[in-house]
N, C-alpha and C. Protein backbone atom coordinates (compact mmCIF):
# COMPACT_ATOMS: atom_id res chain seq x y z
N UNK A 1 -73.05 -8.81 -2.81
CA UNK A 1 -73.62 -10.14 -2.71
C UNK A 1 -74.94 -10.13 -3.46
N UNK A 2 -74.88 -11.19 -4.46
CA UNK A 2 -76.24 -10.80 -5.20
C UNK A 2 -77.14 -12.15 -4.43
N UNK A 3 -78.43 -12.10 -4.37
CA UNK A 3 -79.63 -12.55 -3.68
C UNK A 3 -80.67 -12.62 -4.29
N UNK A 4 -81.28 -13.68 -4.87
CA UNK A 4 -81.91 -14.25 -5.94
C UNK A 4 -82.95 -15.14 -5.14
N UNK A 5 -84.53 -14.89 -5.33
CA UNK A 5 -85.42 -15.66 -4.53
C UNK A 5 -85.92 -16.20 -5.31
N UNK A 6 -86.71 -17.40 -5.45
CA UNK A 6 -87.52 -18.05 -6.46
C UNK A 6 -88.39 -18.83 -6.02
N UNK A 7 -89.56 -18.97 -6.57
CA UNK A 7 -90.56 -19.27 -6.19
C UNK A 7 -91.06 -20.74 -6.53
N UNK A 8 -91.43 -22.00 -5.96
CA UNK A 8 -91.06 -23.29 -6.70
C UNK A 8 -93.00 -23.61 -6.38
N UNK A 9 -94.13 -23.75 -7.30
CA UNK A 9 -95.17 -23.59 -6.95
C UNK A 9 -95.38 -22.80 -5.75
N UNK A 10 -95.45 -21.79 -5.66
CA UNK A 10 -95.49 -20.87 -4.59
C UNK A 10 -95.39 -19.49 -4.93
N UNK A 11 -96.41 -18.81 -4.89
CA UNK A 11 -96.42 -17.58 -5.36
C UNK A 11 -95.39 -16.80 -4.41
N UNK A 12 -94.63 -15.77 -4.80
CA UNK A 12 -93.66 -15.12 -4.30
C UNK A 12 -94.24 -13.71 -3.92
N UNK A 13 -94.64 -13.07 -3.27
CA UNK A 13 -95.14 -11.76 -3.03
C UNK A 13 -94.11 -10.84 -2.81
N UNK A 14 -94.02 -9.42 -3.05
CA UNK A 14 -92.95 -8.32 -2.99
C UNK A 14 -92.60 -8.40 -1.29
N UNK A 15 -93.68 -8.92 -0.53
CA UNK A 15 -93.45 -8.78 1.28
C UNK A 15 -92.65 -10.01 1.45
N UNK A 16 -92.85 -11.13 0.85
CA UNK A 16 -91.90 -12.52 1.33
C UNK A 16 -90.43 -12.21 0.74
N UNK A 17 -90.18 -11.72 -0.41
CA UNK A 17 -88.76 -11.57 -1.10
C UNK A 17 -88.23 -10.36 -0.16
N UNK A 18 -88.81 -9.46 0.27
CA UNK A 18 -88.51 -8.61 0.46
C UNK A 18 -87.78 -8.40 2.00
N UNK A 19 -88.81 -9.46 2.47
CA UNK A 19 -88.34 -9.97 3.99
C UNK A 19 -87.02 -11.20 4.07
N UNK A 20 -86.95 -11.86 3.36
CA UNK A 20 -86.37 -13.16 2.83
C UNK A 20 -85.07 -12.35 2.52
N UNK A 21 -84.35 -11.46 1.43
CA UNK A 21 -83.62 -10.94 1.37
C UNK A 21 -83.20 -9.68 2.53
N UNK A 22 -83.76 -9.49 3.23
CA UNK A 22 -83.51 -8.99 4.64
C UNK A 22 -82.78 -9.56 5.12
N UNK A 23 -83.24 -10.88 5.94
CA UNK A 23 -82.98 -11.80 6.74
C UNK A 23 -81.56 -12.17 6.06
N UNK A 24 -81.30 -12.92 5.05
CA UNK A 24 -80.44 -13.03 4.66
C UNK A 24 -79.17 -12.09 4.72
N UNK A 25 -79.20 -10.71 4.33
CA UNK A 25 -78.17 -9.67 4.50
C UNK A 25 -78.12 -9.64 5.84
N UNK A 26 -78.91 -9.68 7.07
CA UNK A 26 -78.98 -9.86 8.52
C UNK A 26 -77.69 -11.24 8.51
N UNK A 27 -77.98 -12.28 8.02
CA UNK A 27 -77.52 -13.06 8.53
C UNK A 27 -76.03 -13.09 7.87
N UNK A 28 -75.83 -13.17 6.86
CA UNK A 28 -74.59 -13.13 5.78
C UNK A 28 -73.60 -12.03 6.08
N UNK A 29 -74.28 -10.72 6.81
CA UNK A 29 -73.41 -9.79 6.27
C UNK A 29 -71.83 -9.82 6.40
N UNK A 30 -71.52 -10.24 7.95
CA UNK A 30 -69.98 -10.45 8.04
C UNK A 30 -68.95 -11.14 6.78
N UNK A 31 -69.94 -12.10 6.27
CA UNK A 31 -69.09 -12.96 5.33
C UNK A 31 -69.19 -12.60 3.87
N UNK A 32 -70.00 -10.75 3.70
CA UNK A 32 -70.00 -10.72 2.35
C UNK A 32 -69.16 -10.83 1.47
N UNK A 33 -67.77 -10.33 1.88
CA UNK A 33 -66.77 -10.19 1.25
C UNK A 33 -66.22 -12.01 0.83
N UNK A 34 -66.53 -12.67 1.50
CA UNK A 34 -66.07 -14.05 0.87
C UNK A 34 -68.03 -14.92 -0.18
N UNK A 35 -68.48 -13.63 -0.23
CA UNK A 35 -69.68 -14.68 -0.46
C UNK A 35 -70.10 -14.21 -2.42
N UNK A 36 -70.71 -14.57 -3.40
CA UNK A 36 -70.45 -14.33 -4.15
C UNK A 36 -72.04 -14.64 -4.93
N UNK A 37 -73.15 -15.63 -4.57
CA UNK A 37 -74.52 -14.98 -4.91
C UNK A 37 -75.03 -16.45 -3.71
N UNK A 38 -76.49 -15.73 -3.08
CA UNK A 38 -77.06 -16.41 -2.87
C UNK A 38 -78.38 -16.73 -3.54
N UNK A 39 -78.95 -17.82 -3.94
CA UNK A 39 -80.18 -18.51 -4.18
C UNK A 39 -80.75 -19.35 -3.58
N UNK A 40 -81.97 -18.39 -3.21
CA UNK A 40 -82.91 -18.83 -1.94
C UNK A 40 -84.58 -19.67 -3.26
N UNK A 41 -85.06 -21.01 -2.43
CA UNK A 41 -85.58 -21.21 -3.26
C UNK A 41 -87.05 -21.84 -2.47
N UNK A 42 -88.37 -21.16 -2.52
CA UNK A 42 -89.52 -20.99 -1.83
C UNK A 42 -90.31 -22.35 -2.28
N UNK A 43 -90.32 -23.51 -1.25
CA UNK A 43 -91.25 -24.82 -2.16
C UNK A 43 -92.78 -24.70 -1.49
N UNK A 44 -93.73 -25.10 -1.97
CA UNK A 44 -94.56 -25.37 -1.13
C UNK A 44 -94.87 -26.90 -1.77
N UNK A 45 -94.63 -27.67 -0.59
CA UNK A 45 -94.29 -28.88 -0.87
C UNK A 45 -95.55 -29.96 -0.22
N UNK A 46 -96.66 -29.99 -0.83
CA UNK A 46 -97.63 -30.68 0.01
C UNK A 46 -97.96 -32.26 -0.29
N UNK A 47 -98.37 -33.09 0.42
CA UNK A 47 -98.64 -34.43 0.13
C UNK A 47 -98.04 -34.96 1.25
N UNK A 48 -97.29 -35.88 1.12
CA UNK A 48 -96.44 -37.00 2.54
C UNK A 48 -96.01 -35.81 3.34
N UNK A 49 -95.31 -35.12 3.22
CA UNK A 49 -95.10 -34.06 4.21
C UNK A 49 -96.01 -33.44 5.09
N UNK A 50 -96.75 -33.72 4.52
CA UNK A 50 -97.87 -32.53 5.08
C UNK A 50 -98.80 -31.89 4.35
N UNK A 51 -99.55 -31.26 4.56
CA UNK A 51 -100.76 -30.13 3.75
C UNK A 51 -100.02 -28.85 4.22
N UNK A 52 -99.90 -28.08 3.16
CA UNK A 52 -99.13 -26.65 3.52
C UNK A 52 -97.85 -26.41 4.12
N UNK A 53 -97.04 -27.41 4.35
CA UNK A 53 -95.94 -27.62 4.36
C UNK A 53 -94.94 -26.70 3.42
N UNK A 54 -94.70 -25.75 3.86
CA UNK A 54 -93.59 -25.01 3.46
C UNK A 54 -91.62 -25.15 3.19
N UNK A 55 -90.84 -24.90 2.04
CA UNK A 55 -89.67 -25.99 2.23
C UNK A 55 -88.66 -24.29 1.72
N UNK A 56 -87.81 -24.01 2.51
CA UNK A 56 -86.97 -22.88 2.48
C UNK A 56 -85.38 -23.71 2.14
N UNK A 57 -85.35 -23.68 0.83
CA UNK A 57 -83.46 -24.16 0.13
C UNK A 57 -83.01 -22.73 0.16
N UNK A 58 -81.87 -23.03 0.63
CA UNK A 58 -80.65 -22.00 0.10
C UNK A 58 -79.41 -22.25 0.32
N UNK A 59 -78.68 -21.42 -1.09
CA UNK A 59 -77.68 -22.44 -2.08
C UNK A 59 -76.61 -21.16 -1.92
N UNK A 60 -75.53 -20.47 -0.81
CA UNK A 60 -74.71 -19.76 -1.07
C UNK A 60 -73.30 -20.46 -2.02
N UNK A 61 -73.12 -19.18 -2.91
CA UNK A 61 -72.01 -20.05 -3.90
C UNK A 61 -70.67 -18.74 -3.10
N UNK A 62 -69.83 -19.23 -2.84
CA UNK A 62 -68.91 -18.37 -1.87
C UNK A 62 -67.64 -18.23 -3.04
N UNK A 63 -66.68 -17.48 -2.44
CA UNK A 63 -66.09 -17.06 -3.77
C UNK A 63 -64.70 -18.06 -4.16
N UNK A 64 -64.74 -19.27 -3.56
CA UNK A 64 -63.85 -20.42 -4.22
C UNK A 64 -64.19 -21.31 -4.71
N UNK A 65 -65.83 -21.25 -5.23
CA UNK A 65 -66.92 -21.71 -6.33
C UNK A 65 -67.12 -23.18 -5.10
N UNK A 66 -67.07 -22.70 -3.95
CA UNK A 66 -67.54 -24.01 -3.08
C UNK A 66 -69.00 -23.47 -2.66
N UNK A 67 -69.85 -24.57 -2.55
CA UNK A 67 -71.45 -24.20 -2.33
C UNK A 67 -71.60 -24.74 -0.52
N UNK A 68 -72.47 -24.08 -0.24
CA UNK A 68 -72.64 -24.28 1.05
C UNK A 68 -74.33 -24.61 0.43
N UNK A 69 -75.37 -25.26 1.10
CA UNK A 69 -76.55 -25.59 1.07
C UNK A 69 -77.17 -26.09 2.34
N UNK A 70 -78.54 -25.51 2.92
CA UNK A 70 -79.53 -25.43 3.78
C UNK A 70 -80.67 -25.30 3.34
N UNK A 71 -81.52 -26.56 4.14
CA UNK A 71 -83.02 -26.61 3.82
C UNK A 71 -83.46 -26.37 5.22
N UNK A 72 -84.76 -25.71 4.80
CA UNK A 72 -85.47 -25.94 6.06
C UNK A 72 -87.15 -26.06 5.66
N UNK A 73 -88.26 -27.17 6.39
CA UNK A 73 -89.27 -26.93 6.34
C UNK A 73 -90.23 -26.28 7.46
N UNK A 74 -90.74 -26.15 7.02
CA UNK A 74 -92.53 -25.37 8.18
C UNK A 74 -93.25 -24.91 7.73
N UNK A 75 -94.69 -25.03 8.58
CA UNK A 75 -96.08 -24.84 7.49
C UNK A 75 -95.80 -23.15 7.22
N UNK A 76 -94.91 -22.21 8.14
CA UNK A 76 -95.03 -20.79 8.20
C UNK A 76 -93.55 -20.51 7.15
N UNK A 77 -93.94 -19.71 6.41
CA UNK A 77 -93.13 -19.65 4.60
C UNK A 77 -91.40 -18.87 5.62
N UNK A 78 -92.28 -17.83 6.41
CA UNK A 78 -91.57 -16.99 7.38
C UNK A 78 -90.57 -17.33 8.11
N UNK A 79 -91.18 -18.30 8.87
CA UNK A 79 -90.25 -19.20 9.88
C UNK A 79 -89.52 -20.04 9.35
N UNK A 80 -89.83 -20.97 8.16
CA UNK A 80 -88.92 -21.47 7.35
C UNK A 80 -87.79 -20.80 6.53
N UNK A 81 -87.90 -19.47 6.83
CA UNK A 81 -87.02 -18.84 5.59
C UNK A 81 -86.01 -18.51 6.91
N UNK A 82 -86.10 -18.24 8.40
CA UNK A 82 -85.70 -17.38 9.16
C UNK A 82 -85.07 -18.76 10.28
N UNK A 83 -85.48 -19.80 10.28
CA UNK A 83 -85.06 -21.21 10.35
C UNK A 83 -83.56 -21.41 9.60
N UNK A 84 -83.69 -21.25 8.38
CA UNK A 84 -82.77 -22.04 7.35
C UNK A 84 -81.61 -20.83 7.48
N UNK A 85 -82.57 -19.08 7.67
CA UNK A 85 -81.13 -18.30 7.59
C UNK A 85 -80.15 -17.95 8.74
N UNK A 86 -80.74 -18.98 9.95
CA UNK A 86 -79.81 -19.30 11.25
C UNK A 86 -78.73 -20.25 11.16
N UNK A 87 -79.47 -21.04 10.01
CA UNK A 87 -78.94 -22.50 10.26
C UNK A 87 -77.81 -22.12 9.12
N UNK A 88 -77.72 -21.34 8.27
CA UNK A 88 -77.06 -20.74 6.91
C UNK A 88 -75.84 -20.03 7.51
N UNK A 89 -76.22 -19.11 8.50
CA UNK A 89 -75.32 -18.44 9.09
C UNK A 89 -74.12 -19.23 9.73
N UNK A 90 -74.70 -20.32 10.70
CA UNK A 90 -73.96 -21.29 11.00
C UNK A 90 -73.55 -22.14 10.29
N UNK A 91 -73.25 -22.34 9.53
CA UNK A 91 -73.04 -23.72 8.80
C UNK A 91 -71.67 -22.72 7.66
N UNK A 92 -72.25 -21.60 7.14
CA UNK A 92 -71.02 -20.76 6.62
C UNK A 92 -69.76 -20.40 7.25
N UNK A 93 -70.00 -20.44 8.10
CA UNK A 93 -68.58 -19.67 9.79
C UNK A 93 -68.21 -20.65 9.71
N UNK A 94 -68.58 -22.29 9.89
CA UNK A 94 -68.34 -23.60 10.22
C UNK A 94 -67.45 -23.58 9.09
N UNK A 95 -67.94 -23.45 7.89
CA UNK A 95 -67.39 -23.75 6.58
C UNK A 95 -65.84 -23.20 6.42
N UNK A 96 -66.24 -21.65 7.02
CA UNK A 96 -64.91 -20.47 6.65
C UNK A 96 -63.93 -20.78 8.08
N UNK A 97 -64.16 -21.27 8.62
CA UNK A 97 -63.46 -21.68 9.74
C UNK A 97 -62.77 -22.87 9.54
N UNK A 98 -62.94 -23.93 9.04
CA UNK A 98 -62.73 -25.13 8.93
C UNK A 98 -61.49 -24.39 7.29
N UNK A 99 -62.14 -23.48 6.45
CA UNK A 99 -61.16 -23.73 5.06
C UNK A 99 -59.76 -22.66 5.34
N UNK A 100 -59.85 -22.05 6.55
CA UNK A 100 -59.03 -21.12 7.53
C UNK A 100 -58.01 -22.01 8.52
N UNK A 101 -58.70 -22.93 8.99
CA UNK A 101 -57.66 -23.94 9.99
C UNK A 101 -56.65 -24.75 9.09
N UNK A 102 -57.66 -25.16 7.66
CA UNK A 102 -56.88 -26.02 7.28
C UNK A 102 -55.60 -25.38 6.48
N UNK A 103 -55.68 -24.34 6.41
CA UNK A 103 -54.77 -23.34 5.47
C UNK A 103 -53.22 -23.09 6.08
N UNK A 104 -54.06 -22.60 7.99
CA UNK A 104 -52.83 -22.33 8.80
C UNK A 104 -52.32 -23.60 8.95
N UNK A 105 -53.00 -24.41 9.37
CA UNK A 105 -52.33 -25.95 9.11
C UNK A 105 -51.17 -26.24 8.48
N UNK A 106 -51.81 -25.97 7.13
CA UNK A 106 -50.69 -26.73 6.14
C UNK A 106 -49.67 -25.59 5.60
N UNK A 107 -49.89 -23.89 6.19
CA UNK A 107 -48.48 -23.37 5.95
C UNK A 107 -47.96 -23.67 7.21
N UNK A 108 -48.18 -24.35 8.59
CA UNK A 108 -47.61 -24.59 9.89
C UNK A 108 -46.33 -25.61 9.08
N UNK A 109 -47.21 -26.89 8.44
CA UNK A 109 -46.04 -27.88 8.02
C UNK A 109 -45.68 -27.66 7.09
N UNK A 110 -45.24 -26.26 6.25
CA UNK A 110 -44.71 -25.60 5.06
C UNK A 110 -43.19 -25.32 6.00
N UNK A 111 -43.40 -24.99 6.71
CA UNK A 111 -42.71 -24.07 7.79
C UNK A 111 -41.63 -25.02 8.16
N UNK A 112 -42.21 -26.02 8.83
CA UNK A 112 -41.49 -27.23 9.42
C UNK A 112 -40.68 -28.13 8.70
N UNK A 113 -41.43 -28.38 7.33
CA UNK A 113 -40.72 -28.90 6.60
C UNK A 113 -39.40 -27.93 5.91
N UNK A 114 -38.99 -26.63 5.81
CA UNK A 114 -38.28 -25.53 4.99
C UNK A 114 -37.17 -25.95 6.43
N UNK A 115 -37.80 -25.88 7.69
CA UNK A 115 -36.89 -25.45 8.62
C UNK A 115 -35.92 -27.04 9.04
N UNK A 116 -36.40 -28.19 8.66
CA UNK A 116 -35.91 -29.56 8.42
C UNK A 116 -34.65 -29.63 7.13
C-alpha cells in the first residue's frame, strides 16, 4: 500500500508524516490487500473557519480504481489526521461490505435464474 502525505500551506515535519502514515497502516491494515495508494492531504485552512484551523483529506484509491474520500477538520493537525483515519477505516469496511453484498446478491439471482 503506497502512502503519500502532502502538505497544502502547511509545513509537513518528518514527526507529522511519520505519525500520519502510522495511523493510517494502524487503520487500513486489514484491507491492504484490496487497497492500492493512499493520499493523505495536510490543509491549514484559516479565515471563515477559524484561525488555525487544521483540514485532514484522504483519498484511498482501492484496487477497482473506486475512491473512497474523508475529510476531517481541527485546530490539532494530530487529531485531525487520527479523526479522519477512524472515520477512513469506517467508511472503507462500509464500502467493501456493501461491493461484497452486492456481488453475492447478484450471483444469488445468477443461480435462480440458471435453475428457472
Amino acid at each position: 500500500m503506497q502512502i503519500e502525505v502532502i502538505g497544502v500551506h502547511l509545513d509537513v515535519t518528518s514527526s507529522i508524516q511519520a505519525y500520519v502514515k502510522h495511523r493510517i497502516g494502524l487503520s487500513l491494515d486489514r484491507f491492504e490487500d484490496r487497497i492500492q495508494s493512499v493520499t493523505i492531504r495536510l490543509h491549514d485552512i484559516s479565515g471563515p473557519h477559524g484561525p488555525g484551523t487544521k483540514r485532514c483529506h484522504m483519498e484511498v484509491q482501492l484496487t477497482h480504481h473506486e475512491t473512497v474520500i474523508v475529510e476531517q477538520d481541527h485546530t490539532d493537525i494530530y487529531t485531525a489526521a487520527d479523526k479522519a483515519a477512524n472515520r477512513l477505516k469506517r467508511t472503507v469496511r462500509r464500502h467493501i461490505n456493501r461491493v461484497r453484498d452486492a456481488r453475492r446478491s447478484h450471483h444469488r439471482e445468477s443461480l435462480r435464474t440458471a435453475e428457472a
